[in-house]
Protein backbone atom coordinates (compact mmCIF):
# COMPACT_ATOMS: atom_id res chain seq x y z
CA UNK A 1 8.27 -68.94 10.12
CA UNK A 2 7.73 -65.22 10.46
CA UNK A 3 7.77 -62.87 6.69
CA UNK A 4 10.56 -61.11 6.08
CA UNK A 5 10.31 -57.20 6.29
CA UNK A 6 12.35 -56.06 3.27
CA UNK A 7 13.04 -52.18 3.71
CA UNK A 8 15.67 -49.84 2.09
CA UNK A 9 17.88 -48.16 4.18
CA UNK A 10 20.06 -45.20 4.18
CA UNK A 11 22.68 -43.81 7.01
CA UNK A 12 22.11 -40.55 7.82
CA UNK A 13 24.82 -38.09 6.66
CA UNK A 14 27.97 -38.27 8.02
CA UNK A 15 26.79 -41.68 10.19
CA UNK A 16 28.69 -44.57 9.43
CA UNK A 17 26.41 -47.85 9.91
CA UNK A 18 27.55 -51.56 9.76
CA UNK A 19 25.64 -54.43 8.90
CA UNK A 20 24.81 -56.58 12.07
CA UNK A 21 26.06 -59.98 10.70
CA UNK A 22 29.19 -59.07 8.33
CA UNK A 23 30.65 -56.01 10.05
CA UNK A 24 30.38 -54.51 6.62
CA UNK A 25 29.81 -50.73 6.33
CA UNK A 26 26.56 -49.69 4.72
CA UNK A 27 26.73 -47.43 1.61
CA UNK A 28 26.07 -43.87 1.77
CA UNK A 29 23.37 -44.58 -1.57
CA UNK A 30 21.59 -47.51 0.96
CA UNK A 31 20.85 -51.05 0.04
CA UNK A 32 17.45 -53.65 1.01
CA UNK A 33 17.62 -55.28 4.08
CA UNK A 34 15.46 -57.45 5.96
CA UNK A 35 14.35 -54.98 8.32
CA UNK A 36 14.73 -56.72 11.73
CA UNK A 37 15.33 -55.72 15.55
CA UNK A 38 19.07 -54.39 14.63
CA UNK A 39 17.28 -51.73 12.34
CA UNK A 40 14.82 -50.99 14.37
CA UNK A 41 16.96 -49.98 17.29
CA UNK A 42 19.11 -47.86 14.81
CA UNK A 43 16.21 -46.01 14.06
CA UNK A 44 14.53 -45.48 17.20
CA UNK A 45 17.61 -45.33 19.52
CA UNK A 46 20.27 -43.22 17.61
CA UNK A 47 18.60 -42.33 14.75
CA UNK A 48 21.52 -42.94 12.47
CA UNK A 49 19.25 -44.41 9.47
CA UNK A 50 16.76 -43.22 7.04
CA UNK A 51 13.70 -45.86 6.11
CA UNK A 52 11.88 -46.18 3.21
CA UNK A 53 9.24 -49.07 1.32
CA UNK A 54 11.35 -48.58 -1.81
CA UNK A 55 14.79 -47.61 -3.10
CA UNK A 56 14.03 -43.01 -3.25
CA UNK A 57 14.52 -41.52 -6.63
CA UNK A 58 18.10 -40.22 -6.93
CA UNK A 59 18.32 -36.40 -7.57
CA UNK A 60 20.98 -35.63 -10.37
CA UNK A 61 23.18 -33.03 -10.24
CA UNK A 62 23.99 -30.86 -12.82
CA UNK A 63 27.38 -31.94 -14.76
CA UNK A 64 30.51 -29.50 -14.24
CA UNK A 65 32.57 -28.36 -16.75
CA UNK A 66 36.35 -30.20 -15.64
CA UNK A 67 38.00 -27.18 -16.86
CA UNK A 68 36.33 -24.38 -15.48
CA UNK A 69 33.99 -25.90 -12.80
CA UNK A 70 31.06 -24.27 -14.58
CA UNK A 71 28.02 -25.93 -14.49
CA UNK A 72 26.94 -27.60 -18.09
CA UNK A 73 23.18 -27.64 -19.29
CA UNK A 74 22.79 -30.96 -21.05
CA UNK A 75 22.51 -30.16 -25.23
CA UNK A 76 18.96 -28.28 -26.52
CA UNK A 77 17.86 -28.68 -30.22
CA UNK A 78 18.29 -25.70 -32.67
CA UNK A 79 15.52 -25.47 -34.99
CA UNK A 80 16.39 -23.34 -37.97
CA UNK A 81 14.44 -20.27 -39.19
CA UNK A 82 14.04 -20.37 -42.65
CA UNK A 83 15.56 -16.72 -44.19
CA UNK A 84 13.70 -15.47 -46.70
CA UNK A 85 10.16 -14.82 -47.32
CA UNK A 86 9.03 -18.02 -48.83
């Protein structure tokens, strides 16, 4: 019995990939797969995939105000200057 090779994929943008077994379409975000011959031929052949060893940190975008479309900067806290002299 050979060890699986558990990878995490991506498609490449704009690629649409399916799972070899199901058909199924892979997510745009990736998923873990047991990185066998079917992978590897995405990869080398047509290059339509993206491997990594673990799942890549997800950048966040900053949120948009619905209303305007402006972009939001999440909430900072005011400290308060003491008037007065004392």
């Amino acid at each position: 019995m050979s060890k699986q090779n558990i990878k995490y994929v991506r498609p490449v943008k704009g690629m649409r990939v399916p799972y070899p077994h199901t058909g199924k379409i892979l997510p745009e975000e990736g998923a873990l797969v047991n990185f066998d011959s079917f992978w590897r031929r995405r990869l080398m052949k047509d290059k339509s995939i993206e491997v990594f060893d673990k799942r890549p940190a997800v950048k966040v975008a900053p949120k948009a105000d619905v209303k305007t479309g402006a972009k939001v900067s999440p909430p900072t806290e005011k400290k308060e200057i003491p008037k007065g002299g004392n």
